[in-house]
PDB file of N, CA and C in Angstrom:
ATOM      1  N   UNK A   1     152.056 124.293 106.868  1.00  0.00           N
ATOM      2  CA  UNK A   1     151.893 123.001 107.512  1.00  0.00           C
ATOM      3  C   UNK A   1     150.701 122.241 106.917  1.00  0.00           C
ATOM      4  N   UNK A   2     149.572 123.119 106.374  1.00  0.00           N
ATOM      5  CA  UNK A   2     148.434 122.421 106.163  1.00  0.00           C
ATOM      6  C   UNK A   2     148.994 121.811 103.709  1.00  0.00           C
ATOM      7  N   UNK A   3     149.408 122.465 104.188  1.00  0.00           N
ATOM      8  CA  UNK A   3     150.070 122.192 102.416  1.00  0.00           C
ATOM      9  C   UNK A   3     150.744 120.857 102.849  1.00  0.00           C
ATOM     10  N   UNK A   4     151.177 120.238 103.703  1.00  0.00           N
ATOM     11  CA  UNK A   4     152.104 119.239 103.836  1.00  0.00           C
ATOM     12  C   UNK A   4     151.140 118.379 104.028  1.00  0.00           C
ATOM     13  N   UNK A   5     150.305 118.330 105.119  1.00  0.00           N
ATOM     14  CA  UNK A   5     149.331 117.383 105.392  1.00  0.00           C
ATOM     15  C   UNK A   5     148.876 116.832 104.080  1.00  0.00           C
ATOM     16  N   UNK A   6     148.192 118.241 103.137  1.00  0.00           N
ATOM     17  CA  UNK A   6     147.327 117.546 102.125  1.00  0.00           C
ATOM     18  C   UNK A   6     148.246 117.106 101.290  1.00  0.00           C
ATOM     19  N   UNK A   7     149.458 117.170 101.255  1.00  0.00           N
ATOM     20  CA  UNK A   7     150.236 116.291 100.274  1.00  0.00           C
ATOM     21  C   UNK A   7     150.272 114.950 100.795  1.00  0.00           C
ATOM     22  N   UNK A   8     150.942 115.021 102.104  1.00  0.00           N
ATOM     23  CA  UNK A   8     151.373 113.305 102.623  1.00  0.00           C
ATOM     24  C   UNK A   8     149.714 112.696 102.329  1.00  0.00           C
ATOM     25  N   UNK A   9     148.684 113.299 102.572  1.00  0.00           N
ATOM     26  CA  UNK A   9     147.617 112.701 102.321  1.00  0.00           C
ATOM     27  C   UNK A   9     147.387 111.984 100.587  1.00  0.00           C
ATOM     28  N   UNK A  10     147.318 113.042  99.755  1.00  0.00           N
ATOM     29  CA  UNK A  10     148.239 112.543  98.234  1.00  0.00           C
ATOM     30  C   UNK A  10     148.446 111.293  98.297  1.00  0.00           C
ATOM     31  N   UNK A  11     149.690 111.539  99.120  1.00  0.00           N
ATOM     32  CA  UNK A  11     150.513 110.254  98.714  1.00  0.00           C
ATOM     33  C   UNK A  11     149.821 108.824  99.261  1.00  0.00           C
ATOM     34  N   UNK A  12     149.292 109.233 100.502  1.00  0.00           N
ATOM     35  CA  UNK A  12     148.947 107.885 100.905  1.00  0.00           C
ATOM     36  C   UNK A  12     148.205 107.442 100.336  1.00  0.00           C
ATOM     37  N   UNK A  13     146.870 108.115  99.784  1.00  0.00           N
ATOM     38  CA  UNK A  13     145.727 107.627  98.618  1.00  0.00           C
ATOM     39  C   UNK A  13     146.342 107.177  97.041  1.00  0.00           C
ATOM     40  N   UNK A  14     147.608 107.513  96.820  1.00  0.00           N
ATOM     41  CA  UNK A  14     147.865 107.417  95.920  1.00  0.00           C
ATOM     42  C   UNK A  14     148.674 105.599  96.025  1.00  0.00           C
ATOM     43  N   UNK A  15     149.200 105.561  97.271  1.00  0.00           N
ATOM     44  CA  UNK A  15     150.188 104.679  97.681  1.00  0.00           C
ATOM     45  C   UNK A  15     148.858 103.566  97.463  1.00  0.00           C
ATOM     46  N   UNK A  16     147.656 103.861  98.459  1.00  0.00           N
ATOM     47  CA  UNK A  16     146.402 102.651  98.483  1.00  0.00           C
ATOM     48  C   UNK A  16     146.383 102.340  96.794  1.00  0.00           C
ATOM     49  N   UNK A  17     145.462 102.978  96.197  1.00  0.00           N
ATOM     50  CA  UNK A  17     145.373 102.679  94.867  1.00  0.00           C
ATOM     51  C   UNK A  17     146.266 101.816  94.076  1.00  0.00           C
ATOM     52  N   UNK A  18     147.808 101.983  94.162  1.00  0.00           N
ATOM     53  CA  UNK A  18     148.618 101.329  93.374  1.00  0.00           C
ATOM     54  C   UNK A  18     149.076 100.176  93.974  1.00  0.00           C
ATOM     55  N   UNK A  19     149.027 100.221  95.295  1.00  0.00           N
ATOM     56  CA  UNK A  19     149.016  98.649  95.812  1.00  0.00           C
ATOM     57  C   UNK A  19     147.628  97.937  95.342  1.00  0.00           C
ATOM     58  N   UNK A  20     146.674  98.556  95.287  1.00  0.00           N
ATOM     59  CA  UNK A  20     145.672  97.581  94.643  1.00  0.00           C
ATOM     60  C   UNK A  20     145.242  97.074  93.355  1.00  0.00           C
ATOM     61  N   UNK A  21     146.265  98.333  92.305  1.00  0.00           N
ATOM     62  CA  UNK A  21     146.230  97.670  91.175  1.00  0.00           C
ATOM     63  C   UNK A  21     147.410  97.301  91.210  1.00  0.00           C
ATOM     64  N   UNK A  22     148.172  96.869  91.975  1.00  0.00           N
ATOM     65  CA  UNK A  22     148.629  95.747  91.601  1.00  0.00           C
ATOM     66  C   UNK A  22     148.557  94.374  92.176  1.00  0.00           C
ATOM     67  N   UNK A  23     147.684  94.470  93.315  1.00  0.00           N
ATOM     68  CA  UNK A  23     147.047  93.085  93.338  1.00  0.00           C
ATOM     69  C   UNK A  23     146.188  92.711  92.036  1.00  0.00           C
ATOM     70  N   UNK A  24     145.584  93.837  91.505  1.00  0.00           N
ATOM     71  CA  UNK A  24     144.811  93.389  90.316  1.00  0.00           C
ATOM     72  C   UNK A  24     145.716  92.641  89.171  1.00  0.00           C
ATOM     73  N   UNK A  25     146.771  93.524  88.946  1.00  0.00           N
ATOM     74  CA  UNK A  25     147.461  93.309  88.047  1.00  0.00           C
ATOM     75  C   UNK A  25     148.497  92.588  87.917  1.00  0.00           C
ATOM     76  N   UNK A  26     149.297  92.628  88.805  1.00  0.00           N
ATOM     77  CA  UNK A  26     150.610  91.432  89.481  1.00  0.00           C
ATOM     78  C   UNK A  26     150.456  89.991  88.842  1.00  0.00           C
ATOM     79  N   UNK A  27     149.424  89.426  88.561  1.00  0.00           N
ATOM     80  CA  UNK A  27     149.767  88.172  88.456  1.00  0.00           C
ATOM     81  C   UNK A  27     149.691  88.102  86.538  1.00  0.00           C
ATOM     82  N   UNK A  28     149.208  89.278  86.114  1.00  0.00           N
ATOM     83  CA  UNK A  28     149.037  88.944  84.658  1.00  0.00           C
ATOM     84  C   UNK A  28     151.140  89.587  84.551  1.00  0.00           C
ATOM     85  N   UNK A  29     152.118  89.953  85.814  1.00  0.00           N
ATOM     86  CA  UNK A  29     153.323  89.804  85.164  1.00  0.00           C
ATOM     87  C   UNK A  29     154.206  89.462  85.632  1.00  0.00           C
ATOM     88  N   UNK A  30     153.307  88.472  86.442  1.00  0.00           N
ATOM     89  CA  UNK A  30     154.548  87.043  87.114  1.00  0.00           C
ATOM     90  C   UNK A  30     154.439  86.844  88.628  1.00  0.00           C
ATOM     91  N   UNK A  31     153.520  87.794  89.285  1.00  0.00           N
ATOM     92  CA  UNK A  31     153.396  87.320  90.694  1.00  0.00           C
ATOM     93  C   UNK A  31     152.567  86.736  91.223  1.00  0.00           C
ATOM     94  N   UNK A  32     152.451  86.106  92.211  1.00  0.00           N
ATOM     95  CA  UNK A  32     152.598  84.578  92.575  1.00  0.00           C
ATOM     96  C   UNK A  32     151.797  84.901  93.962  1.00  0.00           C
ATOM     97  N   UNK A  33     150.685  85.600  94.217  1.00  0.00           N
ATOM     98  CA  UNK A  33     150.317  85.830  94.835  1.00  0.00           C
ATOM     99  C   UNK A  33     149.483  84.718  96.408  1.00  0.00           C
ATOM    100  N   UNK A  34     149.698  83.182  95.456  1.00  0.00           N
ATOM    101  CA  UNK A  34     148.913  81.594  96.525  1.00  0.00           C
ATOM    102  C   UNK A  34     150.011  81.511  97.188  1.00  0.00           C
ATOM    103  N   UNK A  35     149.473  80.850  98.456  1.00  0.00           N
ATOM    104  CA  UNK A  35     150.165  80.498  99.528  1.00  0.00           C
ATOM    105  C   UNK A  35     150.851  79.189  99.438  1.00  0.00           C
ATOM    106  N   UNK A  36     151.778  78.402  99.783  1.00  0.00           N
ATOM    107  CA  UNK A  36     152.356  77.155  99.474  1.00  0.00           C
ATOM    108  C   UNK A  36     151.070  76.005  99.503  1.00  0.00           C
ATOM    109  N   UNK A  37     151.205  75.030  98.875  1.00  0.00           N
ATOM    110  CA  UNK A  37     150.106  74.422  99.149  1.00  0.00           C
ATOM    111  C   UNK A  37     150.482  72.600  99.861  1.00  0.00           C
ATOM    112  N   UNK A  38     152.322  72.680  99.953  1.00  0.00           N
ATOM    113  CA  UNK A  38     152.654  71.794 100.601  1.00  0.00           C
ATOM    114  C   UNK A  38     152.404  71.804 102.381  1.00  0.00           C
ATOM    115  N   UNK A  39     152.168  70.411 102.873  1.00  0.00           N
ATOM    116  CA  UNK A  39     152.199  70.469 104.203  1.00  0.00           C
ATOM    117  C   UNK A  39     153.595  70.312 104.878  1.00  0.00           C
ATOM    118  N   UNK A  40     153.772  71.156 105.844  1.00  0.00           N
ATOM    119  CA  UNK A  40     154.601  71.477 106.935  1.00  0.00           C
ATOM    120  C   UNK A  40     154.450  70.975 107.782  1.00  0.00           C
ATOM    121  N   UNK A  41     155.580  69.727 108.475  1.00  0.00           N
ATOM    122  CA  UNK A  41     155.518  69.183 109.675  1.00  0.00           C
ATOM    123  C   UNK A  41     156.636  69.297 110.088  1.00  0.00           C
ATOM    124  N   UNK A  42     157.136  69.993 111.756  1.00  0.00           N
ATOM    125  CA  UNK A  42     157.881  69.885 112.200  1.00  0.00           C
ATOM    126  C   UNK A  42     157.986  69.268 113.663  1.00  0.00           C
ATOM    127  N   UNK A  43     158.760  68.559 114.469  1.00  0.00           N
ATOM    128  CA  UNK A  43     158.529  68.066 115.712  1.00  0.00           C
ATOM    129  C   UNK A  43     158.941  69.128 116.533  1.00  0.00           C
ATOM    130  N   UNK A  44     158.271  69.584 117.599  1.00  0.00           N
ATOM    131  CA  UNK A  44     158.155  70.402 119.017  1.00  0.00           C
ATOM    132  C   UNK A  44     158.684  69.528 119.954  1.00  0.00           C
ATOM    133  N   UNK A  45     159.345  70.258 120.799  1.00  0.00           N
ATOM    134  CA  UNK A  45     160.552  69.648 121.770  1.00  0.00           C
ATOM    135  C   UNK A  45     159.899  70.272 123.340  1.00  0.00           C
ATOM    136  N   UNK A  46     158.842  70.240 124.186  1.00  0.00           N
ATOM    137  CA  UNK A  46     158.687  71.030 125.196  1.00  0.00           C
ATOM    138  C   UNK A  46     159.242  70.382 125.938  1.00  0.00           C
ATOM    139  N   UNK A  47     159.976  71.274 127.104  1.00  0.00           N
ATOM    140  CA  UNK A  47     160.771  71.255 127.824  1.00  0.00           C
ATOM    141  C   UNK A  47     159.549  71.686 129.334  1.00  0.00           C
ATOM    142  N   UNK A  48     159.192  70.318 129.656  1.00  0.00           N
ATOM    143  CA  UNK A  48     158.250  70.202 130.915  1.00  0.00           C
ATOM    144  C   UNK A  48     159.242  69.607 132.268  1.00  0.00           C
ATOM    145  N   UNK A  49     159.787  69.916 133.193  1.00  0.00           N
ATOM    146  CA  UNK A  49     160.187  69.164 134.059  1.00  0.00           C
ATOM    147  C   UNK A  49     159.424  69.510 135.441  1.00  0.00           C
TER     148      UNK A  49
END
């Protein structure tokens, strides 16, 4: 049981790391990491009676 732990543990440190290089790295191969920079307007309908 303790062999399993320290694996899933492995993995999860391993999982952190490569999500962060690829925030590092992602955009030098095409990802698009900014948020829209158009404004969003929509009309709200509340229903007060």
């Amino acid at each position: 049981m303790g062999r399993l732990i320290k694996y899933l543990l492995y993995l999860v440190i391993l999982a952190g790391i490569g999500l962060v290089a690829y925030a590092y790295v992602g955009p030098w191969f095409g990802a698009d990491f900014n948020a829209p920079l158009e404004e969003v307007r929509k009309p709200v309908v509340l229903n007060a009676n």
